[in-house]
N, C-alpha and C. Protein backbone atom coordinates (compact mmCIF):
# COMPACT_ATOMS: atom_id res chain seq x y z
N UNK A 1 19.19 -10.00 20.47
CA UNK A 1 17.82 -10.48 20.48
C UNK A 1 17.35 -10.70 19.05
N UNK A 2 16.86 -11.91 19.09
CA UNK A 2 16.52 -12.32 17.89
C UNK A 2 15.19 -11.61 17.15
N UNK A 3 15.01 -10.77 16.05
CA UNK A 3 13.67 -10.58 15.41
C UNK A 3 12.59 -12.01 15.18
N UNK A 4 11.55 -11.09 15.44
CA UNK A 4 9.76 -12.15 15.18
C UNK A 4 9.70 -12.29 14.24
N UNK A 5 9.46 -13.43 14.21
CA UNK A 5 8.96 -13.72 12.48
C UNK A 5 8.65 -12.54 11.65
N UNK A 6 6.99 -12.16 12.37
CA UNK A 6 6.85 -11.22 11.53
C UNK A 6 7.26 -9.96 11.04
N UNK A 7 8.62 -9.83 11.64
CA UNK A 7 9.24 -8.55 11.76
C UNK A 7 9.88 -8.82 10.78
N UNK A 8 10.53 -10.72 10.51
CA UNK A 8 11.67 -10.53 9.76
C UNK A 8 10.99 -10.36 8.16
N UNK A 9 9.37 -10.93 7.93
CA UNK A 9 8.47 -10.99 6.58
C UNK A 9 8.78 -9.50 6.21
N UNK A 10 8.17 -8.37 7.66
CA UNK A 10 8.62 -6.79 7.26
C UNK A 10 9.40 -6.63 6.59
N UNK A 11 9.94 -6.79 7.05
CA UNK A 11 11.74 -6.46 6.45
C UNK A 11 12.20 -7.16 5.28
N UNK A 12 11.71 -7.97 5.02
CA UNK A 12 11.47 -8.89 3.55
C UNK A 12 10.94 -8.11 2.62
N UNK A 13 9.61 -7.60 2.94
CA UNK A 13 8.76 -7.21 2.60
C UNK A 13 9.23 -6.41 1.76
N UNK A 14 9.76 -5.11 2.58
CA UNK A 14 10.32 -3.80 2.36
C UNK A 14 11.05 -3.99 1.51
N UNK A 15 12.08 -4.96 1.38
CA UNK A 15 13.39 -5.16 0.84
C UNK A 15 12.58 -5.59 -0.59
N UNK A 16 11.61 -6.34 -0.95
CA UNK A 16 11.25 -6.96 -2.08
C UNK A 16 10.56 -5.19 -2.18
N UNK A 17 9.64 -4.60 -1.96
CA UNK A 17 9.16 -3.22 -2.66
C UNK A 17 10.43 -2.56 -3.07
N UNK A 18 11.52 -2.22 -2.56
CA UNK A 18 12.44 -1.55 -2.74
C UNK A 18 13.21 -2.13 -4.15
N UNK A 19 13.47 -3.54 -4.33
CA UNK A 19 13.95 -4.03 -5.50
C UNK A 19 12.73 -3.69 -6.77
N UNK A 20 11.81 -3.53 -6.46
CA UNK A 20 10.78 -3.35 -7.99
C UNK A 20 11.03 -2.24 -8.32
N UNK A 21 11.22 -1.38 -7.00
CA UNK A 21 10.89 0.29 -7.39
C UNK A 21 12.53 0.23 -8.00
N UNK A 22 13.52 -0.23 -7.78
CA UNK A 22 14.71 -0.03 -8.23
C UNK A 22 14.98 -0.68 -9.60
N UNK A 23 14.60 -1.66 -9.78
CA UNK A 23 14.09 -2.23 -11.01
C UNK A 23 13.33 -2.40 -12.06
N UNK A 24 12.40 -1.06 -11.85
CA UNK A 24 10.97 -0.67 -12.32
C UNK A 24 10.00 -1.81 -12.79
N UNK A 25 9.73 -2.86 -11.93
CA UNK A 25 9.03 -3.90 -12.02
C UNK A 25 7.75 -3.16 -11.64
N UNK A 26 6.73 -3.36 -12.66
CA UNK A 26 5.75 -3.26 -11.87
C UNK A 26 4.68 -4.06 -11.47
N UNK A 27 3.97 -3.21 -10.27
CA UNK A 27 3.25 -3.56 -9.12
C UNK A 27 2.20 -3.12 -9.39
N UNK A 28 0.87 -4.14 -9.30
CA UNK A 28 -0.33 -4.08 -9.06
C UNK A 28 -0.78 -3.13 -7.71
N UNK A 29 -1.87 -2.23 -7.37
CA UNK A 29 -2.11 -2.19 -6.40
C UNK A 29 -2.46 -2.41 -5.61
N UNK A 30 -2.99 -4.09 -5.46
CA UNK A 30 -2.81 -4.95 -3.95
C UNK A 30 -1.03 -5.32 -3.98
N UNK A 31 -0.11 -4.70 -4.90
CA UNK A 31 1.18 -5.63 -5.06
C UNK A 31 1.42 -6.87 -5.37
N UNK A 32 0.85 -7.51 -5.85
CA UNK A 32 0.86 -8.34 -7.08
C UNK A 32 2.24 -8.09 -8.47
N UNK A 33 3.08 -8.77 -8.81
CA UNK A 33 3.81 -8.63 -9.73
C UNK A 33 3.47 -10.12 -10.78
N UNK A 34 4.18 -10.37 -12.08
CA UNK A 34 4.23 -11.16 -12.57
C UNK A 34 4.86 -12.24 -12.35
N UNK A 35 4.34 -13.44 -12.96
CA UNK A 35 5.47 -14.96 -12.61
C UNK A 35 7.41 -14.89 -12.86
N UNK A 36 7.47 -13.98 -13.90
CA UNK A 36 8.79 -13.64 -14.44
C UNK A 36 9.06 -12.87 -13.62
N UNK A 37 8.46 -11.50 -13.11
CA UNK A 37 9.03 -10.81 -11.95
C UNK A 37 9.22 -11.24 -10.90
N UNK A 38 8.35 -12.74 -10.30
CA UNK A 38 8.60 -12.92 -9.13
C UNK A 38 9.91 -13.67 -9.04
N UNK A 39 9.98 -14.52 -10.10
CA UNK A 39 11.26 -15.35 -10.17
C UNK A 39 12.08 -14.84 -9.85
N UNK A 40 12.17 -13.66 -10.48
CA UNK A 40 13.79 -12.98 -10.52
C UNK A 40 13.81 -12.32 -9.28
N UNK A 41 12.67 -11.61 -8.40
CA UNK A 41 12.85 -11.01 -7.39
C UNK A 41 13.36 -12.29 -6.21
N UNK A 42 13.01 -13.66 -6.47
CA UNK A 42 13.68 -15.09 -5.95
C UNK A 42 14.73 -15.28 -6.31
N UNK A 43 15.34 -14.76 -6.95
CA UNK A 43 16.62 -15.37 -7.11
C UNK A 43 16.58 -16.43 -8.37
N UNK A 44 15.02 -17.28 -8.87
CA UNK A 44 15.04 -18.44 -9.71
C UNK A 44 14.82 -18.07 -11.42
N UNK A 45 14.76 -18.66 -11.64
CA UNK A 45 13.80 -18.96 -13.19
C UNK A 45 12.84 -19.09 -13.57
N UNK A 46 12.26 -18.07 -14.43
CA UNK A 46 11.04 -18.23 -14.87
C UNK A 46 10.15 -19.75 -14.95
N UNK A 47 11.12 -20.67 -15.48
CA UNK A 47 10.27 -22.00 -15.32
C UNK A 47 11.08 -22.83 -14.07
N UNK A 48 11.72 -22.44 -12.99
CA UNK A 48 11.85 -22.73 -11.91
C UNK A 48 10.58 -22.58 -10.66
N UNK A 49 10.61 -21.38 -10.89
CA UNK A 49 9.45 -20.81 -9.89
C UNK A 49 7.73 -21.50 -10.65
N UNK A 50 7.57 -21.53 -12.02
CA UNK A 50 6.27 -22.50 -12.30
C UNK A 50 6.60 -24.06 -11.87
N UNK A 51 7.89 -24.51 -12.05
CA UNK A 51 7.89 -25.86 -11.58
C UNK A 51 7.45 -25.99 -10.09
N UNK A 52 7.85 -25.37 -9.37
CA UNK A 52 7.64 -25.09 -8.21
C UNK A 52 6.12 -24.91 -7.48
N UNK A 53 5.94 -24.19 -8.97
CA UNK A 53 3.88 -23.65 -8.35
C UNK A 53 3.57 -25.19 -8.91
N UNK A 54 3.67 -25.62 -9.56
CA UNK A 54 3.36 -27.08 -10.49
C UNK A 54 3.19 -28.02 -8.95
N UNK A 55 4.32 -28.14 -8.74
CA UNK A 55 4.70 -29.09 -7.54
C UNK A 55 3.78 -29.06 -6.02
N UNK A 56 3.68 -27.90 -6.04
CA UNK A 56 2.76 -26.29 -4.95
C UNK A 56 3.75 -26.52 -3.51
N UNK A 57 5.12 -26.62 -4.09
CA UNK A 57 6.22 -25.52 -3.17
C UNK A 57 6.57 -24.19 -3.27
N UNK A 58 5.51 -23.86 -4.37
CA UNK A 58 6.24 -21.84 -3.91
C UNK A 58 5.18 -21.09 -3.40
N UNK A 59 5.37 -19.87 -3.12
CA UNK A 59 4.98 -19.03 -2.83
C UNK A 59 2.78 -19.08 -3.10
N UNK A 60 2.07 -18.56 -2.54
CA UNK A 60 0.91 -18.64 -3.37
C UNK A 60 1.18 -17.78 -4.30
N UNK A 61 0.28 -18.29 -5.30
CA UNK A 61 0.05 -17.83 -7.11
C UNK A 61 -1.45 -17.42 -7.08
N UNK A 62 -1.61 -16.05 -7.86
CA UNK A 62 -2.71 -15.95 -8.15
C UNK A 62 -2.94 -16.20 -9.44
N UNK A 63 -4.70 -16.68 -9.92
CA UNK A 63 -4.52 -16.83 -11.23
C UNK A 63 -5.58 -15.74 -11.68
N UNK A 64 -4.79 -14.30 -11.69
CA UNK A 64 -5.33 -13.25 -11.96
C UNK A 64 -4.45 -12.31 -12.89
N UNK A 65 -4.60 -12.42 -13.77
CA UNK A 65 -3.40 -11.59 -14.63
C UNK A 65 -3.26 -10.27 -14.27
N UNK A 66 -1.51 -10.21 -14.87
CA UNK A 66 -1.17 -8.90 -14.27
C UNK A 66 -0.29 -8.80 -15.39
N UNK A 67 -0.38 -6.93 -16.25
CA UNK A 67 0.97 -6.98 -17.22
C UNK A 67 1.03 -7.64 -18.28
N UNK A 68 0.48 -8.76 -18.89
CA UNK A 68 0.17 -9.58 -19.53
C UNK A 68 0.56 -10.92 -18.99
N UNK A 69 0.70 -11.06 -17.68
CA UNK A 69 1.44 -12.57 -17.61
C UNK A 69 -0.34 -13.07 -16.69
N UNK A 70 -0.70 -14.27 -17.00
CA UNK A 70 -1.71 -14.99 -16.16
C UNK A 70 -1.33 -15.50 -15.11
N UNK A 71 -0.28 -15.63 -14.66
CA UNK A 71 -0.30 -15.97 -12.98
C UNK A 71 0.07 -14.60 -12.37
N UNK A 72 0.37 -14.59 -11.50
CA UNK A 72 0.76 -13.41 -10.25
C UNK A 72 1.07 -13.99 -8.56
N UNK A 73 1.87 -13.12 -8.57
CA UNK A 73 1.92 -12.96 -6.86
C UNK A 73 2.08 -11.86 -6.10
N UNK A 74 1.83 -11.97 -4.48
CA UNK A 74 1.90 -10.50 -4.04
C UNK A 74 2.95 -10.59 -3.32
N UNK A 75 3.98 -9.41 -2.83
CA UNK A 75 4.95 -9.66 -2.64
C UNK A 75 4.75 -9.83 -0.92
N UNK A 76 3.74 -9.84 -0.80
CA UNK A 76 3.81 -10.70 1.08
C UNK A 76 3.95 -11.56 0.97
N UNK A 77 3.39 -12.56 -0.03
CA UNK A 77 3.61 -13.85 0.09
C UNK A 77 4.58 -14.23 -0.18
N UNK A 78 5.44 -13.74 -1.69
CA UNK A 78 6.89 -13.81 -1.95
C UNK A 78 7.42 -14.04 -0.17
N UNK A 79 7.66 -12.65 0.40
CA UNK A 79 8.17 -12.49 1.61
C UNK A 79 8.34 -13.44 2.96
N UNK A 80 6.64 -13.84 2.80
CA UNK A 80 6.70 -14.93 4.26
C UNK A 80 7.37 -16.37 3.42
N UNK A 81 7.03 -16.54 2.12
CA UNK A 81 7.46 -17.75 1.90
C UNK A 81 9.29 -17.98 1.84
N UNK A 82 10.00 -17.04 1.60
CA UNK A 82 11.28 -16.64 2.00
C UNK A 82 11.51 -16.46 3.12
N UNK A 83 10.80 -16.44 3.82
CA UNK A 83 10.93 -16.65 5.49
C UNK A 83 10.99 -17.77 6.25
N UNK A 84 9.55 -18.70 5.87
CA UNK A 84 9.68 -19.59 6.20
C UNK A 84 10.20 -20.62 5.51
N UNK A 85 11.93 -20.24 4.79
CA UNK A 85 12.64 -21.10 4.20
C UNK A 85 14.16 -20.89 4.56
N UNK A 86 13.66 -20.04 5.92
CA UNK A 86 14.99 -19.50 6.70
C UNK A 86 16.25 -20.32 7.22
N UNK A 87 17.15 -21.08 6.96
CA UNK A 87 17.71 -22.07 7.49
C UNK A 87 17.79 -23.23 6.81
N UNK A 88 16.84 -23.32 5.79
CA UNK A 88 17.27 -24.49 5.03
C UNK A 88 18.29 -24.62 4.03
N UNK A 89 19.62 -25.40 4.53
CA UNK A 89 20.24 -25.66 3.51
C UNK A 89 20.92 -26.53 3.52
């Protein structure tokens, strides 16, 4: 039986908290990380993942600084947006 969407974002979810805490990235307390942290928690490049916000195919961006970087994201959104990119290839 196949997992719900939102089960599989959970589990995303989890999996992206677990890489910061293992990586000592840190996290805002709504969870919010930086543009450079999010990249890398993607798999991309720092100016991959802005080309991307540029374009507005990634993830939502906040423009609330965090750490010293002026963009941000929270890692739900990281999560669902890795979700709903399930199958494409």
């Amino acid at each position: 039986m196949k997992p719900w969407p939102d089960e599989r974002i959970g589990a995303t979810l989890r999996a992206l908290e677990a890489a910061c805490r293992e990586n000592k990235i840190f996290m805002s307390g709504d969870q919010r990380v930086s543009e450079s942290d999010a990249a890398y928690l993607l798999g991309l490049s720092g100016g991959g993942l802005k080309n991307l916000r540029h374009e507005g195919a990634a993830p939502v961006a906040y423009r609330m600084p965090i750490n010293g970087a002026r963009v941000s994201y929270r890692l739900m959104d990281l999560a669902a947006w890795i979700e709903s990119r399930r199958g494409e290839c």
